[in-house]
PDB file of N, CA and C in Angstrom:
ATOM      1  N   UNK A   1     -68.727 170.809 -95.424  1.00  0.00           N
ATOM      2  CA  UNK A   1     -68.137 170.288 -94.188  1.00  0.00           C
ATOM      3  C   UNK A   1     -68.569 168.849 -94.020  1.00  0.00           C
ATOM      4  N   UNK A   2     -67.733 167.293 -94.247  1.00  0.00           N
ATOM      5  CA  UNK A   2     -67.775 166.837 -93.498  1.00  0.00           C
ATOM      6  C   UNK A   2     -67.646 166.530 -92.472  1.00  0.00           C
ATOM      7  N   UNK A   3     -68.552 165.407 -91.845  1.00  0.00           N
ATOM      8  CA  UNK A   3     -68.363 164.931 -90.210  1.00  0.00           C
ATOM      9  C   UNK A   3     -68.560 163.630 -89.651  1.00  0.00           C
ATOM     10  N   UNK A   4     -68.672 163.140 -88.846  1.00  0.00           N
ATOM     11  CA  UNK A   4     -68.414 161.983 -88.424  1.00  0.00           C
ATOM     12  C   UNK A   4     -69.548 161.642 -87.602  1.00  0.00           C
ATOM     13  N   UNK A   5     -70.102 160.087 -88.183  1.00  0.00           N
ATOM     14  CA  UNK A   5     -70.952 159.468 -87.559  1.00  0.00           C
ATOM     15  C   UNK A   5     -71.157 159.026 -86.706  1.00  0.00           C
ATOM     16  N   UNK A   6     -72.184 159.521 -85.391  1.00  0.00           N
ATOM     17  CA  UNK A   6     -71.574 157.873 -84.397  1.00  0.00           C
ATOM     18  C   UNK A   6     -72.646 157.406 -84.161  1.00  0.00           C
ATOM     19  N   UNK A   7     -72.410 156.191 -84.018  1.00  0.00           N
ATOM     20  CA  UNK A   7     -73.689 155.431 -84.320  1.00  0.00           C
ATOM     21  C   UNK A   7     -74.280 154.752 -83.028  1.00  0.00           C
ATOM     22  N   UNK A   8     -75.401 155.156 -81.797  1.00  0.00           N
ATOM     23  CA  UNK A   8     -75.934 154.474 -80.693  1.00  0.00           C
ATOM     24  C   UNK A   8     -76.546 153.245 -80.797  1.00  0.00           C
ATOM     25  N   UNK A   9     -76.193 152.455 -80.077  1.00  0.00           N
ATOM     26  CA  UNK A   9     -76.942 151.467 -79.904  1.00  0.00           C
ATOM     27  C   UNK A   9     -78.721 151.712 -79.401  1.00  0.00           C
ATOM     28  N   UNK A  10     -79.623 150.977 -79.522  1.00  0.00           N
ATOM     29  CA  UNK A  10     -81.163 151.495 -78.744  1.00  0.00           C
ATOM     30  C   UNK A  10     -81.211 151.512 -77.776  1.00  0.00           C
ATOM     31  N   UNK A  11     -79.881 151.397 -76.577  1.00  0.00           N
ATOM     32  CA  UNK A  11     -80.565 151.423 -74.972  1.00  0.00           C
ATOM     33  C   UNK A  11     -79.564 152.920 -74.572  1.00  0.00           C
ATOM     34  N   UNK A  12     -78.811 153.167 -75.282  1.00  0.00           N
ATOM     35  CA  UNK A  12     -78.247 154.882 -75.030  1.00  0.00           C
ATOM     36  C   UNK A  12     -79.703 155.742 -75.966  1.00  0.00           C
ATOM     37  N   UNK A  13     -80.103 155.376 -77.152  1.00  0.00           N
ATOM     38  CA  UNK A  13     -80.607 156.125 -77.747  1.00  0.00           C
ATOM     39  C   UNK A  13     -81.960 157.668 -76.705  1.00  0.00           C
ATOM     40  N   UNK A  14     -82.028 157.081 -75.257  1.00  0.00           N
ATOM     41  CA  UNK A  14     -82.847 158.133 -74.993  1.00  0.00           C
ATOM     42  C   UNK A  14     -82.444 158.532 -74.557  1.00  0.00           C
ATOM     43  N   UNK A  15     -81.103 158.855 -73.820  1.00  0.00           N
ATOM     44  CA  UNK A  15     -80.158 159.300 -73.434  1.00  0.00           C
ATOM     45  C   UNK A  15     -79.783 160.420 -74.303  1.00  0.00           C
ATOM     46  N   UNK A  16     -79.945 160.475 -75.675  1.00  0.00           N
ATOM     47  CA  UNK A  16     -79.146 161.155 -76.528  1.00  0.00           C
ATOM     48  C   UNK A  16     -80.872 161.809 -77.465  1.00  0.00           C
ATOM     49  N   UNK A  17     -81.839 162.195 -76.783  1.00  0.00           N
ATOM     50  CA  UNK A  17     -83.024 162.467 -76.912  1.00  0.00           C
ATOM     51  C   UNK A  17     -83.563 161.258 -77.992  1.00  0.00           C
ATOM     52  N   UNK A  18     -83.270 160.605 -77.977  1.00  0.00           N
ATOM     53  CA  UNK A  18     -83.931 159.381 -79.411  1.00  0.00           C
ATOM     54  C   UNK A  18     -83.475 159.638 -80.583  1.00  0.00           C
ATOM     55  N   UNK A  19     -82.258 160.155 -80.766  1.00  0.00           N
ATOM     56  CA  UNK A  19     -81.559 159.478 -81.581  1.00  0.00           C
ATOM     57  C   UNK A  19     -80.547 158.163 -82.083  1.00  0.00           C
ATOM     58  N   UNK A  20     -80.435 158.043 -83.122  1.00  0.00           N
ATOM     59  CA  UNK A  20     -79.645 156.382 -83.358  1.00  0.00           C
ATOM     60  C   UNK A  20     -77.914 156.748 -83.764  1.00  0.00           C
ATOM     61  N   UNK A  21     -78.191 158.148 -84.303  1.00  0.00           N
ATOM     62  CA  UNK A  21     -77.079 158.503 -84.832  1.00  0.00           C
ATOM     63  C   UNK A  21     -76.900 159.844 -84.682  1.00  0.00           C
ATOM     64  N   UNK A  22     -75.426 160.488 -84.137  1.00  0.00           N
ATOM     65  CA  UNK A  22     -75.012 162.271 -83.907  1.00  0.00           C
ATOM     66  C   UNK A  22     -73.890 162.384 -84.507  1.00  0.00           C
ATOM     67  N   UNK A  23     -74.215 163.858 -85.370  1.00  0.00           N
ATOM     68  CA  UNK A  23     -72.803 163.718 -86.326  1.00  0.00           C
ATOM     69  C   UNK A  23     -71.893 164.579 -85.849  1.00  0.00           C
ATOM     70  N   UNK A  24     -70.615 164.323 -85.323  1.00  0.00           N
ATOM     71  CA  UNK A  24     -69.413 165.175 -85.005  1.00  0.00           C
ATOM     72  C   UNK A  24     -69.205 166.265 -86.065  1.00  0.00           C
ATOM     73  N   UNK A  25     -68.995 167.467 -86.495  1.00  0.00           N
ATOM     74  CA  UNK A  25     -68.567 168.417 -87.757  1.00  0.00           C
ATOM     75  C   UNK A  25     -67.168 168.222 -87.452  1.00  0.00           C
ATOM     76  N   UNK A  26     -66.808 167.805 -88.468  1.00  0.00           N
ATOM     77  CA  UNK A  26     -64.981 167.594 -89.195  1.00  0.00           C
ATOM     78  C   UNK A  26     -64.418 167.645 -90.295  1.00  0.00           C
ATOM     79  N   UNK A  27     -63.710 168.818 -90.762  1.00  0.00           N
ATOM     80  CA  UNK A  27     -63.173 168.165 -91.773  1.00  0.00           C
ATOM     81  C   UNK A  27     -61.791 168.435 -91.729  1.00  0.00           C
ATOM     82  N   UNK A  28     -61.308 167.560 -90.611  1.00  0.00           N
ATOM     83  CA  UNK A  28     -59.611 167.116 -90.477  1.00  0.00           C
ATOM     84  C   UNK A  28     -59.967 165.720 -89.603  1.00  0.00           C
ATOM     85  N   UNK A  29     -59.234 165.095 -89.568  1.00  0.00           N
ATOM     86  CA  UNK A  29     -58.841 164.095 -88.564  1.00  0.00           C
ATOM     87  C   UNK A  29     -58.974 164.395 -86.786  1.00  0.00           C
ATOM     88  N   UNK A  30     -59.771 163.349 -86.524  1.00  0.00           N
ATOM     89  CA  UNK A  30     -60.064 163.991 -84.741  1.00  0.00           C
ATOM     90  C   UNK A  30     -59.424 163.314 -84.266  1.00  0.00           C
ATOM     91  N   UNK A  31     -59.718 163.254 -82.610  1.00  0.00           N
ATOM     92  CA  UNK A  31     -59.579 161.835 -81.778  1.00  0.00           C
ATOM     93  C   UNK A  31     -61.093 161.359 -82.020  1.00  0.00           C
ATOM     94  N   UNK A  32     -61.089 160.494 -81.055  1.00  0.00           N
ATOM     95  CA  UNK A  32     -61.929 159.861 -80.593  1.00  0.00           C
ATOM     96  C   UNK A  32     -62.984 160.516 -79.150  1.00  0.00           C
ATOM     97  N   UNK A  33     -61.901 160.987 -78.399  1.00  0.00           N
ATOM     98  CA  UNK A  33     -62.166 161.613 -77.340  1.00  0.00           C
ATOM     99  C   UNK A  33     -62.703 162.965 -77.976  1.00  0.00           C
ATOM    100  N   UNK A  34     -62.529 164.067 -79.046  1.00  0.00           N
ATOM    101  CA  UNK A  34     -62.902 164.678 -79.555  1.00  0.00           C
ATOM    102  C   UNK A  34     -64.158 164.811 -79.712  1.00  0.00           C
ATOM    103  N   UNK A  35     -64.519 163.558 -80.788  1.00  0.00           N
ATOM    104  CA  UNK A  35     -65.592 163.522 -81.362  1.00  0.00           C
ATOM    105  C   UNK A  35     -66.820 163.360 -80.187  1.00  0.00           C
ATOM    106  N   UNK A  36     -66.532 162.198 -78.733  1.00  0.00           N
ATOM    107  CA  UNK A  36     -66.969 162.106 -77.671  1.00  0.00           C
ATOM    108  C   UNK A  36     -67.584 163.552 -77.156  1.00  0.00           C
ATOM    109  N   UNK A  37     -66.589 164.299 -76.948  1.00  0.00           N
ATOM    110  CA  UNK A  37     -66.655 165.605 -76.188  1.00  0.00           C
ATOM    111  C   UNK A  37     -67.611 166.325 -77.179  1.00  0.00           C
ATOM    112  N   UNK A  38     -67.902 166.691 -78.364  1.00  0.00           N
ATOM    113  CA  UNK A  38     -68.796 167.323 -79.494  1.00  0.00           C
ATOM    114  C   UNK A  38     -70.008 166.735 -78.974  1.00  0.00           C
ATOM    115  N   UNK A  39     -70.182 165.471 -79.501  1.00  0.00           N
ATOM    116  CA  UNK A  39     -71.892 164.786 -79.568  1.00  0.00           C
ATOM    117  C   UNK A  39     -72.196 164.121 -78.208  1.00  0.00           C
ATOM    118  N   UNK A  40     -71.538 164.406 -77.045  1.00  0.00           N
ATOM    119  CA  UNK A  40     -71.867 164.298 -75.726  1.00  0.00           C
ATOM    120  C   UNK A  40     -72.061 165.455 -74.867  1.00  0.00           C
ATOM    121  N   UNK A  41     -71.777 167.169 -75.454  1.00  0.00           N
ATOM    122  CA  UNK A  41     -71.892 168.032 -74.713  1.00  0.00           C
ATOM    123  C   UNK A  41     -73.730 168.332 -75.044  1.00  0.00           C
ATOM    124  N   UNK A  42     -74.062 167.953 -75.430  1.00  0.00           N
ATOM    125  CA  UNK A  42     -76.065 168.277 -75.017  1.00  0.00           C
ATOM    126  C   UNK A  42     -76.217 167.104 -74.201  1.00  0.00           C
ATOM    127  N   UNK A  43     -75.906 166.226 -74.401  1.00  0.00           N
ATOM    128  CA  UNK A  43     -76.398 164.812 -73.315  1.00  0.00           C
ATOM    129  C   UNK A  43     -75.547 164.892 -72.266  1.00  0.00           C
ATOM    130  N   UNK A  44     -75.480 165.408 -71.358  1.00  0.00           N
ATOM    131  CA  UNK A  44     -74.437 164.975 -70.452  1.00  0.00           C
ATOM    132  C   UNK A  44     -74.715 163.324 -69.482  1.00  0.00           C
ATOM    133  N   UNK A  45     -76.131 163.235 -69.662  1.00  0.00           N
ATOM    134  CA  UNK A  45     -76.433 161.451 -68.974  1.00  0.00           C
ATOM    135  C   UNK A  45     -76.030 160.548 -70.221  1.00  0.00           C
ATOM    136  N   UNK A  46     -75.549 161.326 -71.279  1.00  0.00           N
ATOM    137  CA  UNK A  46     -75.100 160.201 -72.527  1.00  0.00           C
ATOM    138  C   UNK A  46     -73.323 159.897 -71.996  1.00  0.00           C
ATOM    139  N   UNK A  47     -72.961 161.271 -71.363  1.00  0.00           N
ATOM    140  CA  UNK A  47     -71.522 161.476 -71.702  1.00  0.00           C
ATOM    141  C   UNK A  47     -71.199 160.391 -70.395  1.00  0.00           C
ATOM    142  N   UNK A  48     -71.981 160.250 -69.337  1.00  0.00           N
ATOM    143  CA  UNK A  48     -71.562 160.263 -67.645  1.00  0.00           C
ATOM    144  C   UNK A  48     -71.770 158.324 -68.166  1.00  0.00           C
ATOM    145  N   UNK A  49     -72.679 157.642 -69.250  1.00  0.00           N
ATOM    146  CA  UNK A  49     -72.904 156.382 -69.657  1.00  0.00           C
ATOM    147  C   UNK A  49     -71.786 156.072 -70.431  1.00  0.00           C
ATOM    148  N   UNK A  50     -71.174 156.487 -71.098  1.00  0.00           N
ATOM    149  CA  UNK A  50     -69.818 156.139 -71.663  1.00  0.00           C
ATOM    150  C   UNK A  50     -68.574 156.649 -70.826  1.00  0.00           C
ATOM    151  N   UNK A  51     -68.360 157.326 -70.124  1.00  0.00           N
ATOM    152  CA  UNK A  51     -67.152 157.546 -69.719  1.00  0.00           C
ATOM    153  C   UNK A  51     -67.172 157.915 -68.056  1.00  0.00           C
ATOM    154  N   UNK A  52     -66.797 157.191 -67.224  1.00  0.00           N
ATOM    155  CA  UNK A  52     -66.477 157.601 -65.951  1.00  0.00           C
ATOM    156  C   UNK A  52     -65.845 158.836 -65.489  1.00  0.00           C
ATOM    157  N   UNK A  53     -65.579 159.462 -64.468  1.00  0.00           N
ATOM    158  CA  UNK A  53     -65.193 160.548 -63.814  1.00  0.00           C
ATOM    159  C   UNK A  53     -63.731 161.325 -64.245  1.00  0.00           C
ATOM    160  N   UNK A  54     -62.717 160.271 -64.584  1.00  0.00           N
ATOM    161  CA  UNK A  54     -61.776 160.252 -65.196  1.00  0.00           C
ATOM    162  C   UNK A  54     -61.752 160.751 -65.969  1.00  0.00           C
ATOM    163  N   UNK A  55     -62.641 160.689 -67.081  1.00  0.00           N
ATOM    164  CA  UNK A  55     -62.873 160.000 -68.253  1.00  0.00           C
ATOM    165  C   UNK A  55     -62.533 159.156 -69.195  1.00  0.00           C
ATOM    166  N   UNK A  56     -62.136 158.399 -68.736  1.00  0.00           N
ATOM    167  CA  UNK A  56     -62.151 157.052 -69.294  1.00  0.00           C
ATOM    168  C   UNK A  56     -63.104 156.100 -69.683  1.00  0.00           C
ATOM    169  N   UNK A  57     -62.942 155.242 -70.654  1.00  0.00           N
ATOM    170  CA  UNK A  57     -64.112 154.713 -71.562  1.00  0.00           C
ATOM    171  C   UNK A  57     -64.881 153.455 -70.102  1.00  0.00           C
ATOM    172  N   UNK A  58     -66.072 153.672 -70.180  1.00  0.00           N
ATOM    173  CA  UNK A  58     -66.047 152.306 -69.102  1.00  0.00           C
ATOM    174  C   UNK A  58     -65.987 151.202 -69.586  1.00  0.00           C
ATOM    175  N   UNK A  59     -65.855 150.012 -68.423  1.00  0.00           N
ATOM    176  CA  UNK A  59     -65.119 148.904 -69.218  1.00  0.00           C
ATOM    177  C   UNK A  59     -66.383 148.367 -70.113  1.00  0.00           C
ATOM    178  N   UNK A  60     -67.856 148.670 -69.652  1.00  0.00           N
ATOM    179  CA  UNK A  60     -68.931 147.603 -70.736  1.00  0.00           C
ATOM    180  C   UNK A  60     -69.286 148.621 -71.732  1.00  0.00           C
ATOM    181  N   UNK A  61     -68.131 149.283 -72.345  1.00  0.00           N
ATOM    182  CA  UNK A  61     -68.735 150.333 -73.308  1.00  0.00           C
ATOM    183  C   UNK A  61     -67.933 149.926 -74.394  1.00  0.00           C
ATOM    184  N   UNK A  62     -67.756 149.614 -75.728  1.00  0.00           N
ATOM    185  CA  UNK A  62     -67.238 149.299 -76.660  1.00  0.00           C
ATOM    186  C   UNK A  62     -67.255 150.083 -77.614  1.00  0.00           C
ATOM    187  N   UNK A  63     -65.924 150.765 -78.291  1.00  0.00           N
ATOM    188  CA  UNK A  63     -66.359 151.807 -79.217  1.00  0.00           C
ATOM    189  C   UNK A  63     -65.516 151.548 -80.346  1.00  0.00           C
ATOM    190  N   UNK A  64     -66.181 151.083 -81.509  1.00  0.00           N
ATOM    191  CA  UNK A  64     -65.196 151.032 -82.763  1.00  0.00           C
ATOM    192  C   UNK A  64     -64.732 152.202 -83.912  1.00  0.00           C
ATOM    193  N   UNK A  65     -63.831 151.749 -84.746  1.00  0.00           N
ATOM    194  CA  UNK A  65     -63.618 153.080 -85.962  1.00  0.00           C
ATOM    195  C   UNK A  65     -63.027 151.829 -87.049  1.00  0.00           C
ATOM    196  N   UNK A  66     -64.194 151.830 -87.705  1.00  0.00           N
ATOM    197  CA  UNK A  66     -63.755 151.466 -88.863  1.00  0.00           C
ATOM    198  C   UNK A  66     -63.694 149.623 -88.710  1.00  0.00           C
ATOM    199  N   UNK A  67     -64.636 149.441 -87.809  1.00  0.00           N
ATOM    200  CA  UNK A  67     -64.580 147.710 -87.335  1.00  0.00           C
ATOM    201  C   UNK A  67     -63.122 147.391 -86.114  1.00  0.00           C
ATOM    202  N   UNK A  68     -62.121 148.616 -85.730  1.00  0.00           N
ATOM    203  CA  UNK A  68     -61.552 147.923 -84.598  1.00  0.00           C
ATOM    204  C   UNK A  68     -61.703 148.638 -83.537  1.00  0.00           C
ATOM    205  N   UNK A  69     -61.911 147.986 -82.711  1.00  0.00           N
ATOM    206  CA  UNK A  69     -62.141 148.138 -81.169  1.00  0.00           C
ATOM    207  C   UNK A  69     -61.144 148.856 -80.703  1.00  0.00           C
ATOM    208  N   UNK A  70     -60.964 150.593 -80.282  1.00  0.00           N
ATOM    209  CA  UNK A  70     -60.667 151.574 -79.572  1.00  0.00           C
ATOM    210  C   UNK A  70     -59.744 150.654 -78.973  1.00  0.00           C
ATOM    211  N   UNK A  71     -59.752 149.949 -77.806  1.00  0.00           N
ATOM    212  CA  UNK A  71     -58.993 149.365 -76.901  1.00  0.00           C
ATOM    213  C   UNK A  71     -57.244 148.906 -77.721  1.00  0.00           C
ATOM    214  N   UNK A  72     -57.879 148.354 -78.736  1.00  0.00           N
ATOM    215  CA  UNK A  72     -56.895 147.969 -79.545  1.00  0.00           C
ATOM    216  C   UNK A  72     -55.842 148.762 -80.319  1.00  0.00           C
ATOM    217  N   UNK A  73     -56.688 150.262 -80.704  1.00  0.00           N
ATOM    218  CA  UNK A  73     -55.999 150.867 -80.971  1.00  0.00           C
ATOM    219  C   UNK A  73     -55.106 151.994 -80.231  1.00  0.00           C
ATOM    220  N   UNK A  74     -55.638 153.365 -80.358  1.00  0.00           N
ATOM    221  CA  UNK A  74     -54.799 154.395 -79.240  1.00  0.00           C
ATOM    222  C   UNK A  74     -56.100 154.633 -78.406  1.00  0.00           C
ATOM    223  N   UNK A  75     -56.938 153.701 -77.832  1.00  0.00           N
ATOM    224  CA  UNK A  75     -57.939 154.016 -76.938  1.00  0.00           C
ATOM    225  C   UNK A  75     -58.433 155.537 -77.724  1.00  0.00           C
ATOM    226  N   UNK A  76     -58.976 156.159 -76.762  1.00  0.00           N
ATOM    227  CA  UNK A  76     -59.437 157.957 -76.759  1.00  0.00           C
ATOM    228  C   UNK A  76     -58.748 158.545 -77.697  1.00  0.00           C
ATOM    229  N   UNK A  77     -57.661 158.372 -77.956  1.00  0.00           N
ATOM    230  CA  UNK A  77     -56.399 159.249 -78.783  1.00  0.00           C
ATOM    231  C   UNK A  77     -56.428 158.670 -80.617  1.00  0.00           C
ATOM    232  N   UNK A  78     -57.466 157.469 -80.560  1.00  0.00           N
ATOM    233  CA  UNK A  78     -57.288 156.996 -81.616  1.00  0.00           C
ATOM    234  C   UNK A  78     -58.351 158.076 -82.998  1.00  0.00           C
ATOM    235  N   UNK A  79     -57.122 157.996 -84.141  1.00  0.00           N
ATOM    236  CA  UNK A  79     -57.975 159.666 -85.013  1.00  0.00           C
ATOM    237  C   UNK A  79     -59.070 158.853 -85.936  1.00  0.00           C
ATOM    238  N   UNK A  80     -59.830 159.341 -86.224  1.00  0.00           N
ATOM    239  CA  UNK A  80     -61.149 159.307 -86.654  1.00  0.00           C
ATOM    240  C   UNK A  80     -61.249 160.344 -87.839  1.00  0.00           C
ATOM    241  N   UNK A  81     -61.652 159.921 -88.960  1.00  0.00           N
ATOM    242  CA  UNK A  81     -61.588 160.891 -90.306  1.00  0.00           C
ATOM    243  C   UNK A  81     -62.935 161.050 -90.409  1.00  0.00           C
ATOM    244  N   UNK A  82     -62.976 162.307 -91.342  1.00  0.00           N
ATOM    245  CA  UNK A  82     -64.625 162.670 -91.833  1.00  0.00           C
ATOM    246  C   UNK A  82     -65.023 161.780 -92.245  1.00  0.00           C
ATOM    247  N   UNK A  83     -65.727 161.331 -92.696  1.00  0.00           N
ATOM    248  CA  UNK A  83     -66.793 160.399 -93.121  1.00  0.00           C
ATOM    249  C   UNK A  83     -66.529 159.002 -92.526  1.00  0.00           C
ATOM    250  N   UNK A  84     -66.374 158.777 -91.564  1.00  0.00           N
ATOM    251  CA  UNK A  84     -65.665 157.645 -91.077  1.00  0.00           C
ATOM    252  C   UNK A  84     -66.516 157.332 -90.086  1.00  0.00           C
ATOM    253  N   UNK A  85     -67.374 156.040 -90.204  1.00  0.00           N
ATOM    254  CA  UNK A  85     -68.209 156.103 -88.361  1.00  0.00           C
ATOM    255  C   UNK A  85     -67.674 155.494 -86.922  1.00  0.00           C
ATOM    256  N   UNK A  86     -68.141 155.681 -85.712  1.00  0.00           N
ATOM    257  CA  UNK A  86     -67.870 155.618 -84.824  1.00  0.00           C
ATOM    258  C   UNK A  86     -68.885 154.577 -84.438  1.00  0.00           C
ATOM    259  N   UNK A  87     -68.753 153.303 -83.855  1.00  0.00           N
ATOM    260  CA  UNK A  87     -70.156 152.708 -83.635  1.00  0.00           C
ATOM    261  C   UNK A  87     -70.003 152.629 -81.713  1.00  0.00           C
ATOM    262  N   UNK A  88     -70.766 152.662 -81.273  1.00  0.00           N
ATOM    263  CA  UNK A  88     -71.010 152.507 -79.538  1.00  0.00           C
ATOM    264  C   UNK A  88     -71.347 151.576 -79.295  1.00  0.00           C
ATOM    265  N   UNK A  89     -71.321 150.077 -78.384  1.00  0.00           N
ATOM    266  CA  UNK A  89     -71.652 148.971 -78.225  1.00  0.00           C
ATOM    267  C   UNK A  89     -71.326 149.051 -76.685  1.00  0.00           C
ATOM    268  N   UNK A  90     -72.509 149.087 -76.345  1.00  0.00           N
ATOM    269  CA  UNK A  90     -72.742 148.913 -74.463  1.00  0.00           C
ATOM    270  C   UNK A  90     -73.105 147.371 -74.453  1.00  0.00           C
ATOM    271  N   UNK A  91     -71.980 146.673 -73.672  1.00  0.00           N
ATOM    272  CA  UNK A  91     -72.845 145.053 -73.026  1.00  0.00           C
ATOM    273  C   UNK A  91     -73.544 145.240 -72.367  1.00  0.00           C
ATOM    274  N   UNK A  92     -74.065 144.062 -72.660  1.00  0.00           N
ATOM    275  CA  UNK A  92     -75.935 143.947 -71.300  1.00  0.00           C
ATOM    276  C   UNK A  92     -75.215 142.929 -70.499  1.00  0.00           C
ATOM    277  N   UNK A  93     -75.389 143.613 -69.328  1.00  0.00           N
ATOM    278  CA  UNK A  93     -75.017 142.228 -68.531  1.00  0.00           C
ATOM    279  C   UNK A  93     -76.514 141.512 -68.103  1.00  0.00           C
ATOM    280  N   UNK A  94     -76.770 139.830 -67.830  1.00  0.00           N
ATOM    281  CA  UNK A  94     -77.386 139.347 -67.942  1.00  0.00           C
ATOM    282  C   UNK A  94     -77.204 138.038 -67.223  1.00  0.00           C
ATOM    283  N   UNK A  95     -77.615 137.096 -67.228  1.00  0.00           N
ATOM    284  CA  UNK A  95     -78.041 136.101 -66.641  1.00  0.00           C
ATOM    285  C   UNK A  95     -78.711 135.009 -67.019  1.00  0.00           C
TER     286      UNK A  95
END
């Protein structure tokens, strides 16, 4: 069985008990929102940091497949293959 990588940045990582990386089990083509719903159902303060009430991605959450930015593609709906990673990029807002 492959599955799919996703890869945390270090300021979700305790969120997701201290890990850097949770692997989705796949071996077909997911969404995105899929893979979300798999490696966010033990964290739920991981799931409530990426996705608002809706669930929708929040806007300082950045999630790629394959180097393009979700937004760009089918957002949530966009498919994701086994061995394929997912990377998470939260902005810092700052000053």
């Amino acid at each position: 069985m492959a599955g799919i990588i996703v890869v945390l940045p270090s300021v979700l990582q305790p969120l997701a008990g201290g890990q850097s990386f949770l692997t989705a089990p796949a071996d077909t083509a997911v969404t995105v929102e899929g893979v979300l719903d798999v490696v966010t159902g033990e964290y739920p303060a991981l799931s409530r940091r990426l996705r608002d009430e809706t669930g929708a991605i929040r806007r300082y959450v950045n999630i790629y497949v394959n180097g393009n930015e979700i937004r760009r593609l089918q957002g949530l709906a966009t498919e994701v293959s086994p061995g394929q990673e997912v990377l998470i990029i939260q902005s810092v807002a700052g000053g």
